[in-house]
N, C-alpha and C. Protein backbone atom coordinates (compact mmCIF):
# COMPACT_ATOMS: atom_id res chain seq x y z
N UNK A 1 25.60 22.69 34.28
CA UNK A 1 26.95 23.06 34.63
C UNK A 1 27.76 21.78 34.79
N UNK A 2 28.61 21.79 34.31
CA UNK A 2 29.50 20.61 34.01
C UNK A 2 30.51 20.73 35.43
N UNK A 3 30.52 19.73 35.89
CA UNK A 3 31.62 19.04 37.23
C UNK A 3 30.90 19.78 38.59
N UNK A 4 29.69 19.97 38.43
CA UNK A 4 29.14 19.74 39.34
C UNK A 4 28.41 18.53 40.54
N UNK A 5 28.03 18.58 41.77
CA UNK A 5 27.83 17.44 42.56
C UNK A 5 26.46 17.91 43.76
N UNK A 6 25.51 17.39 43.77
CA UNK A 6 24.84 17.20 44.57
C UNK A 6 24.45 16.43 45.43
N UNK A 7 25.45 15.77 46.28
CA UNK A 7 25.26 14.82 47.49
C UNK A 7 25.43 15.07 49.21
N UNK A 8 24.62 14.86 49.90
CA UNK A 8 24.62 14.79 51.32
C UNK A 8 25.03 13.40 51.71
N UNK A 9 25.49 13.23 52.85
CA UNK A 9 25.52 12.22 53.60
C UNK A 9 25.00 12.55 55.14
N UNK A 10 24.41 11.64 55.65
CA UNK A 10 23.98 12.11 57.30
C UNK A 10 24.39 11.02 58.13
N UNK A 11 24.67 10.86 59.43
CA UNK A 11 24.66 9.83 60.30
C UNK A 11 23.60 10.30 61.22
N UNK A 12 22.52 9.98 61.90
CA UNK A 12 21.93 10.43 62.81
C UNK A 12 20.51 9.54 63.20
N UNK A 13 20.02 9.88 64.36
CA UNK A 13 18.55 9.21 64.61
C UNK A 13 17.45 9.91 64.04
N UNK A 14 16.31 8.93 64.07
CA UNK A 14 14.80 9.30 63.79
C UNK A 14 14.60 9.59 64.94
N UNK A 15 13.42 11.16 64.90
CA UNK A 15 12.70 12.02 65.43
C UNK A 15 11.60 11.07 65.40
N UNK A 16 10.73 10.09 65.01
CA UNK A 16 9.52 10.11 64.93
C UNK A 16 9.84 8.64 64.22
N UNK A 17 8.16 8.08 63.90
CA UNK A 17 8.24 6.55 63.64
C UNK A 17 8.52 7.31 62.11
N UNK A 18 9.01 6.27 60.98
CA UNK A 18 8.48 6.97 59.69
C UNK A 18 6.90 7.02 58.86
N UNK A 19 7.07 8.18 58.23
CA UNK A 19 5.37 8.60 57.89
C UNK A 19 5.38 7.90 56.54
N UNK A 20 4.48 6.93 55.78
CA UNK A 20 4.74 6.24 54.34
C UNK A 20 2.76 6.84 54.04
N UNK A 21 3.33 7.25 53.03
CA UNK A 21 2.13 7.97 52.12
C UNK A 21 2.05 7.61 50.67
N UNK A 22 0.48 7.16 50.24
CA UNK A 22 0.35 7.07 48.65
C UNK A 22 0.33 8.10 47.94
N UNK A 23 0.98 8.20 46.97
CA UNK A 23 1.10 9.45 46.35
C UNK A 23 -0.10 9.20 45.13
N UNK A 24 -0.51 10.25 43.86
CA UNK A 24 -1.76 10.50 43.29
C UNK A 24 -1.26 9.37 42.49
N UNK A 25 0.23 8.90 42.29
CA UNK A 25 0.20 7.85 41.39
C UNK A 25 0.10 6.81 41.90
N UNK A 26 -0.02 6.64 42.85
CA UNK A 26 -0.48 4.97 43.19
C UNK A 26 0.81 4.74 44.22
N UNK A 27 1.92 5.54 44.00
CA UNK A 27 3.81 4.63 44.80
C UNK A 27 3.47 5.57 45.82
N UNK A 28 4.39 5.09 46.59
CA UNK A 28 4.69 5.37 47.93
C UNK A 28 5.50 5.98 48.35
N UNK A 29 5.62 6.78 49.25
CA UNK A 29 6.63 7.94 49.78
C UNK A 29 7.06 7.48 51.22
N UNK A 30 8.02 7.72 51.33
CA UNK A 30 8.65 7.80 52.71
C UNK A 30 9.05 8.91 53.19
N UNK A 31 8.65 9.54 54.35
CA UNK A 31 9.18 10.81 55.31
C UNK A 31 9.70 10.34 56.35
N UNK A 32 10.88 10.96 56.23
CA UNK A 32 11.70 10.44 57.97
C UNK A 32 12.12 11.99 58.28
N UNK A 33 12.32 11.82 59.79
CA UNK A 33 12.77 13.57 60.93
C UNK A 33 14.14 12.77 61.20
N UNK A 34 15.09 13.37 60.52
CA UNK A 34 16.68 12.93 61.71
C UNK A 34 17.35 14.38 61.59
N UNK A 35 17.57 13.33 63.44
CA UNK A 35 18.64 14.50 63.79
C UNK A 35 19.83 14.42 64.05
N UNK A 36 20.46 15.37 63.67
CA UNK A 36 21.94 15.39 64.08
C UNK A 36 22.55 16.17 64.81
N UNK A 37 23.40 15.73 65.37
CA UNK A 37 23.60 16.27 66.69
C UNK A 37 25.37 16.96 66.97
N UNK A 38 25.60 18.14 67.38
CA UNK A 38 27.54 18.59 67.50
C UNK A 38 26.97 18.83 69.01
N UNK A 39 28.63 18.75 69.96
CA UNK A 39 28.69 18.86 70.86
C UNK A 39 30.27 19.49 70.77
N UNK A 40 30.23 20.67 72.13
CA UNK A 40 31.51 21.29 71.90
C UNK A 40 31.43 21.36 73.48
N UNK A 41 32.30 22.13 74.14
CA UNK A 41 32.73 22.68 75.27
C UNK A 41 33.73 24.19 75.19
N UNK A 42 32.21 24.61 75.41
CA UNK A 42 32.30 26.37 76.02
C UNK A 42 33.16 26.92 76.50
N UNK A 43 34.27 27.60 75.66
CA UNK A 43 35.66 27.71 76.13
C UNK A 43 35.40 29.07 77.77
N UNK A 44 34.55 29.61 77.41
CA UNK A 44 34.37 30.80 78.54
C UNK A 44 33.86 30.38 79.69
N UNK A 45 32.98 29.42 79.80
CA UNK A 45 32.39 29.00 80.80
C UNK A 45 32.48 27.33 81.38
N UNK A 46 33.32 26.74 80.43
CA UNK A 46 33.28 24.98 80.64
C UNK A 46 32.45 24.27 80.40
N UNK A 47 31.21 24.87 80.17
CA UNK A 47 30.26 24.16 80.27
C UNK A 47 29.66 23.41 78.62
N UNK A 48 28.89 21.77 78.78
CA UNK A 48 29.10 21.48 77.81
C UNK A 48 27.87 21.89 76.69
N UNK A 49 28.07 22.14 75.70
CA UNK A 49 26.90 22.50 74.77
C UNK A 49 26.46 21.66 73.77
N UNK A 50 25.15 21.92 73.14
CA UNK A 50 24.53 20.89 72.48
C UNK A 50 23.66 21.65 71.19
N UNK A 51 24.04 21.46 69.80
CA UNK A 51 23.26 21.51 69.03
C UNK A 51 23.13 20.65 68.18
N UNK A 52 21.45 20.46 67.85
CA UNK A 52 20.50 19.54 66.82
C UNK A 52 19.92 20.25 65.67
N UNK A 53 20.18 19.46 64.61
CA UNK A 53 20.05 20.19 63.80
C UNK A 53 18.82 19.51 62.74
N UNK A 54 17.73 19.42 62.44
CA UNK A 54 17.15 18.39 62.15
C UNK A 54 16.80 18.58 60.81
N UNK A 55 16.84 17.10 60.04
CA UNK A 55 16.38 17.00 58.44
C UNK A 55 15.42 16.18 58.15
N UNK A 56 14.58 16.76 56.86
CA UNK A 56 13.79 16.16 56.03
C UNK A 56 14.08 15.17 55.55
N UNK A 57 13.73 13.70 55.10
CA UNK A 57 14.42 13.08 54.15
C UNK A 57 13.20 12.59 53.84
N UNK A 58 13.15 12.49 52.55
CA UNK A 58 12.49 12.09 51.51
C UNK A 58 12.78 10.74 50.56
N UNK A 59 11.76 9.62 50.70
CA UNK A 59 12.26 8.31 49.86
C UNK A 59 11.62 8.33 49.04
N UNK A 60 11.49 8.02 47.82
CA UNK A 60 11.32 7.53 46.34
C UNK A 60 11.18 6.21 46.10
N UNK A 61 12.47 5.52 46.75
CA UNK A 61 13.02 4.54 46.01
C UNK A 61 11.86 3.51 46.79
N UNK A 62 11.25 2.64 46.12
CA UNK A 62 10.03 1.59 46.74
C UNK A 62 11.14 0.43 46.99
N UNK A 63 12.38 -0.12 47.16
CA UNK A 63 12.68 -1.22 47.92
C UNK A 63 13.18 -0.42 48.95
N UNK A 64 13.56 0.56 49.32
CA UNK A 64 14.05 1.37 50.55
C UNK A 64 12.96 1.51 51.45
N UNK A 65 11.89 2.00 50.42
CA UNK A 65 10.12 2.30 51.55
C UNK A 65 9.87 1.06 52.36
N UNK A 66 10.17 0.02 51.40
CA UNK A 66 9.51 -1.66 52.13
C UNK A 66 10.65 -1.77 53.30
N UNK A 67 11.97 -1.46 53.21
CA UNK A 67 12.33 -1.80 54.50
C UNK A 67 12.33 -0.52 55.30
N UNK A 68 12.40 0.81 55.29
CA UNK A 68 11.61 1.71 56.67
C UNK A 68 10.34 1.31 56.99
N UNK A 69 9.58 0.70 56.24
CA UNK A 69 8.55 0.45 56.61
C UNK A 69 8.86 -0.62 58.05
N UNK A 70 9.23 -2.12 57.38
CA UNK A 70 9.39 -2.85 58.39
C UNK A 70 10.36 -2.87 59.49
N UNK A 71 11.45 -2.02 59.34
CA UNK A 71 12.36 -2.45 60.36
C UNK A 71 12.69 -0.86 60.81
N UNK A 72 12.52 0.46 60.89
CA UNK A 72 12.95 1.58 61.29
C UNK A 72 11.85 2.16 62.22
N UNK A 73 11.91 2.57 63.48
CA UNK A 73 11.49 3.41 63.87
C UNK A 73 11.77 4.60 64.39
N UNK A 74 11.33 4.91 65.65
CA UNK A 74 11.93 6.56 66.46
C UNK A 74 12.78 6.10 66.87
N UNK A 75 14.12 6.88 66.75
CA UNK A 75 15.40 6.54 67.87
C UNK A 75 16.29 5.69 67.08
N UNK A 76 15.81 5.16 66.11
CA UNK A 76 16.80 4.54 65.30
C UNK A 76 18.18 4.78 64.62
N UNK A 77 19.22 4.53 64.72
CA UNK A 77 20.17 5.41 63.63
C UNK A 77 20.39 5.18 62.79
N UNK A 78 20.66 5.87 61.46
CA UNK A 78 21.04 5.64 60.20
C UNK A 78 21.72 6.55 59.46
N UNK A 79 22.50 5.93 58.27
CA UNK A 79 23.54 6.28 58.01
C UNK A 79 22.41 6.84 56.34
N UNK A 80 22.50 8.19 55.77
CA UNK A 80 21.69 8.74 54.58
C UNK A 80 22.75 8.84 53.63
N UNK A 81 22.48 8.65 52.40
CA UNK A 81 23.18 9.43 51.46
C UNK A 81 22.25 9.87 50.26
N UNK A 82 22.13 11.19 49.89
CA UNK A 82 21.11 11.28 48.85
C UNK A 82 21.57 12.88 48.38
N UNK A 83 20.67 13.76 48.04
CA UNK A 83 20.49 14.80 47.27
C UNK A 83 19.90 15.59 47.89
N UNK A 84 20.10 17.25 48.17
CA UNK A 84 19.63 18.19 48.49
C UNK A 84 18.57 18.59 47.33
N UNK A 85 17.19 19.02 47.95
CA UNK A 85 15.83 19.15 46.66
C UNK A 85 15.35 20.26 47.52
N UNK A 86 15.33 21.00 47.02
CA UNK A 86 14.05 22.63 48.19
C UNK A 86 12.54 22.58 46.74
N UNK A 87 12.25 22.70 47.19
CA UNK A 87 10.94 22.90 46.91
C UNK A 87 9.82 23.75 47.16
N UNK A 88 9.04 24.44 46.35
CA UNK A 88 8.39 25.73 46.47
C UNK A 88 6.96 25.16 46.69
N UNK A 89 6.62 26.04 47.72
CA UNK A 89 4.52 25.65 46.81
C UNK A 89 4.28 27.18 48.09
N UNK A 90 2.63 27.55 47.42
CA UNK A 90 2.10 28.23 48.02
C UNK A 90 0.80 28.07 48.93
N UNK A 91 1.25 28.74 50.06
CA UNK A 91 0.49 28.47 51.37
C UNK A 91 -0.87 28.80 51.27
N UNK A 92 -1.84 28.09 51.53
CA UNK A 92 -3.45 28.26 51.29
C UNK A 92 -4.01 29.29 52.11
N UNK A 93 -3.54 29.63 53.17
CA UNK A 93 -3.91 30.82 53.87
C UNK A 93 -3.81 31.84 54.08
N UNK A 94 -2.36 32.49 53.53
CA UNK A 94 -1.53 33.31 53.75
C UNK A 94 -1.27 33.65 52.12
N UNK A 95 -1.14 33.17 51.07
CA UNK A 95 -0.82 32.96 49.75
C UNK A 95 0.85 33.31 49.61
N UNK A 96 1.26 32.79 50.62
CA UNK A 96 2.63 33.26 49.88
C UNK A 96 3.43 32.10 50.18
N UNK A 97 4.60 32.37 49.13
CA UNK A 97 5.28 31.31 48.53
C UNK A 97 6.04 31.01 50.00
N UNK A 98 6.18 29.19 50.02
CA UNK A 98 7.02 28.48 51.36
C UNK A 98 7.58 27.38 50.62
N UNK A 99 9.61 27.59 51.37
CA UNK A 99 10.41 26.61 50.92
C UNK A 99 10.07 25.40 51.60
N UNK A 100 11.24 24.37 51.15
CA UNK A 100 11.33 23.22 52.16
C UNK A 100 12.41 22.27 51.64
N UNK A 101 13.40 22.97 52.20
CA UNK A 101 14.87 21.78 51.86
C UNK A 101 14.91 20.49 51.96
N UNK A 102 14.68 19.51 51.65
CA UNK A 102 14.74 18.11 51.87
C UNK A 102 15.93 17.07 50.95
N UNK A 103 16.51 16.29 51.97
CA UNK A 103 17.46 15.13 51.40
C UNK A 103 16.47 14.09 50.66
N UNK A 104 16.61 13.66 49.25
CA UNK A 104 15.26 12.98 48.62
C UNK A 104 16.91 11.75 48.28
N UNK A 105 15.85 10.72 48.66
CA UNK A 105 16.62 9.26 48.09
C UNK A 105 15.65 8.77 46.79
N UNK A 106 16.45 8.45 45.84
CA UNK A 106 15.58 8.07 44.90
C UNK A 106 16.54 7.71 43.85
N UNK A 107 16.54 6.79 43.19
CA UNK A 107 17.35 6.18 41.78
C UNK A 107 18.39 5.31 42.69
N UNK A 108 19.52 5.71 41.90
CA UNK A 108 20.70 4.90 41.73
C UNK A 108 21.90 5.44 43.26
N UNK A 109 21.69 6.28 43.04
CA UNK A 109 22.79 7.25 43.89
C UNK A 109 22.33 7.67 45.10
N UNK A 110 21.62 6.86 45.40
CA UNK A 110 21.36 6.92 47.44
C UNK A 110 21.34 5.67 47.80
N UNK A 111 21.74 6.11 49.29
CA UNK A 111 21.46 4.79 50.03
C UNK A 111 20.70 5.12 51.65
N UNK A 112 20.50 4.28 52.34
CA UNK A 112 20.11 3.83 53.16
C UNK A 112 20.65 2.47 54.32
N UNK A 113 21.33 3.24 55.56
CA UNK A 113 22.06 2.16 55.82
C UNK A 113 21.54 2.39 57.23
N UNK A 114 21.07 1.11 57.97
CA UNK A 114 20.51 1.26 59.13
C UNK A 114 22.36 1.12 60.18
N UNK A 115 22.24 1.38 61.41
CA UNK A 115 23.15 1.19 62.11
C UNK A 115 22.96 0.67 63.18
N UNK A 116 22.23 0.36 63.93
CA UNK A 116 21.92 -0.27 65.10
C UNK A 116 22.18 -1.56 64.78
N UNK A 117 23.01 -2.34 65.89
CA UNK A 117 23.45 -3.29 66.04
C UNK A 117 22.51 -4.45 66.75
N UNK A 118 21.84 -3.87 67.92
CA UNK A 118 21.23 -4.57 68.77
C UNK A 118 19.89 -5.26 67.85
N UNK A 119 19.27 -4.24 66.93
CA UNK A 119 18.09 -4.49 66.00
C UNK A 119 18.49 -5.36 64.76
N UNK A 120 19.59 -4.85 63.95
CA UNK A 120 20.20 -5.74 63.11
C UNK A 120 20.25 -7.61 63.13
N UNK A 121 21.14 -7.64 64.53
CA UNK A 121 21.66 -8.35 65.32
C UNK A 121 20.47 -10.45 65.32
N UNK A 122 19.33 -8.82 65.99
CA UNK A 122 18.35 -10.07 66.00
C UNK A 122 17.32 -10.44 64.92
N UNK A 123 17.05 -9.25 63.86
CA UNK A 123 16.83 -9.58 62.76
C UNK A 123 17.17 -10.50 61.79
N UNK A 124 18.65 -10.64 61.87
CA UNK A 124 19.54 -11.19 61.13
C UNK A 124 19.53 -13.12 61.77
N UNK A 125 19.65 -12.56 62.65
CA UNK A 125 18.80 -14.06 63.83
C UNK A 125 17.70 -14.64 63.90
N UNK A 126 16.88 -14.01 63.28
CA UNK A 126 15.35 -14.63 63.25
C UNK A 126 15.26 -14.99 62.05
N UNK A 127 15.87 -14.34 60.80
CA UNK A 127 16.00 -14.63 59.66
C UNK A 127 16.82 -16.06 59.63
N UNK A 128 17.64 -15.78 60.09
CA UNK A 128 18.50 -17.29 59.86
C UNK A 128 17.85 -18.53 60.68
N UNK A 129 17.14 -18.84 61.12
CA UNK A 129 16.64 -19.35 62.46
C UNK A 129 15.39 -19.89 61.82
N UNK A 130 14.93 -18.98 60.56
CA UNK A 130 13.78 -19.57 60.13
C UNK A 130 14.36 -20.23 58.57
N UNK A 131 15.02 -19.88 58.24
CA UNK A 131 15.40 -20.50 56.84
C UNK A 131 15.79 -22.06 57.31
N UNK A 132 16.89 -21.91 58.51
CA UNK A 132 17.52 -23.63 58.46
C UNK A 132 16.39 -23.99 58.88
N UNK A 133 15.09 -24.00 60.20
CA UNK A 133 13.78 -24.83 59.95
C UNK A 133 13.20 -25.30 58.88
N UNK A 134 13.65 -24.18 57.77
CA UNK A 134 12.44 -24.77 56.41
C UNK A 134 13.26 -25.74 55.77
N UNK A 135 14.30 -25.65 55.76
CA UNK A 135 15.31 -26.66 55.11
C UNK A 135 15.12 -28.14 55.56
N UNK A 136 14.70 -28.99 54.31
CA UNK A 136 14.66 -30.12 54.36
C UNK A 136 16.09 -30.67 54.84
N UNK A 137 15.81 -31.76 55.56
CA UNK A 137 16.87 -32.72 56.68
C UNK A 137 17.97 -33.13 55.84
N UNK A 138 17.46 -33.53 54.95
CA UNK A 138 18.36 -34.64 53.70
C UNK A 138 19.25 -33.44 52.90
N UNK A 139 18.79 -32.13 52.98
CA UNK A 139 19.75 -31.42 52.12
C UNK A 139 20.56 -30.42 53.05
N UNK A 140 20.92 -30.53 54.53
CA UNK A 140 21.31 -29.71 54.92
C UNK A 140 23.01 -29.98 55.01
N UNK A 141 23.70 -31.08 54.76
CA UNK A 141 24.52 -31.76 54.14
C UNK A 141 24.62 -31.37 52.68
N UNK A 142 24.42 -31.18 51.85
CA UNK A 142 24.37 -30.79 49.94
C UNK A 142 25.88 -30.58 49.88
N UNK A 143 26.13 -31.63 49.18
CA UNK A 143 27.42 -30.88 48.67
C UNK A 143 27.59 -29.66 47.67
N UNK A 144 27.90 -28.50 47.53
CA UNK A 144 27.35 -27.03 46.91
C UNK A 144 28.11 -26.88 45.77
N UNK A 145 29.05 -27.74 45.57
CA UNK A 145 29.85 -28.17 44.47
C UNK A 145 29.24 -28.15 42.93
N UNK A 146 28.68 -28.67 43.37
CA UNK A 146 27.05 -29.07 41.79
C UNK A 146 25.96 -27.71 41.87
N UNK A 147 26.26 -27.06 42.63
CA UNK A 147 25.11 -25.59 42.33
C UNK A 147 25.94 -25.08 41.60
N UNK A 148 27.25 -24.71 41.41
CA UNK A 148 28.08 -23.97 40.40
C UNK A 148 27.48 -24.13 38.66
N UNK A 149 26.84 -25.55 38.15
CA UNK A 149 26.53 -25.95 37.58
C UNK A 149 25.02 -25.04 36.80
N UNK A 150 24.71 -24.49 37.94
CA UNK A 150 23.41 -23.87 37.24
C UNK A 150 23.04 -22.26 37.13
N UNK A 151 24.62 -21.61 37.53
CA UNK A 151 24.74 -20.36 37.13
C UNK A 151 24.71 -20.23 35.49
N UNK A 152 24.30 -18.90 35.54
CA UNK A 152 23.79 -18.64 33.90
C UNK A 152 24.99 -17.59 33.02
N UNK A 153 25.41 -17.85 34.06
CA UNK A 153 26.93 -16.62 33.30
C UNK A 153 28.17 -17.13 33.34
């Protein structure tokens, strides 16, 4: 069907650490639980209310897996963008057919955007913290003028 669109976006936390599994081909999967959360106030009674609504998400993409792997856990927030996928299979005990809606990141057209500041913050700090150590003394001065020189385009 032509001018059609299949995209989600989510803002929300992880339920759980993420689950990374080998699949029969050898790559790796990522499962994450987020939830999302509305809050209203109960016009009849004042009182405030709370619903969670929680999703599947599904990774594909192997440079996305390498960083849930290292830097995401429970409680984390992040920002999803990917594709609605349901999926069928049949139950071994019962024999009957069971869905399972899931947001799948994979190719070109998802992302993955962590949001926590405090985690970012010092990541981004330890990273930098170890690069200028490795940096030789004599080049931390370089004039950067002459690297222009060895672009290839």
């Amino acid at each position: 069907m032509a001018g059609s669109l299949n995209k989600v976006q989510i803002i929300g936390r992880l339920g759980a650490d993420p689950d990374i599994k080998q699949m029969v081909n050898g790559k790796n999967v990522a499962r994450l639980s987020v939830a999302t959360s509305q809050t209203w106030k109960d016009k009849s009674s004042g009182e405030r209310k709370e619903k969670t609504e929680w999703h599947r998400v599904v990774i594909f993409n192997e440079g996305l897996i390498n960083v849930v792997q290292q830097y995401l856990k429970k409680g984390a927030n992040v920002y999803i963008e990917g594709q609605l996928s349901t999926r069928k299979w049949k139950d071994e005990t019962s024999g009957q057919d069971k869905y399972s809606t899931e947001i799948v990141l994979q190719g070109y057209n998802s992302s993955l955007t962590m949001l926590d500041t405090r985690n970012s913050k010092s990541s981004e700090g330890n990273l930098v913290s170890e690069n200028k150590s490795s940096l030789p003394n004599n080049n931390v001065n370089q004039d950067t003028s002459d690297l222009d020189d060895e672009i290839p385009f």
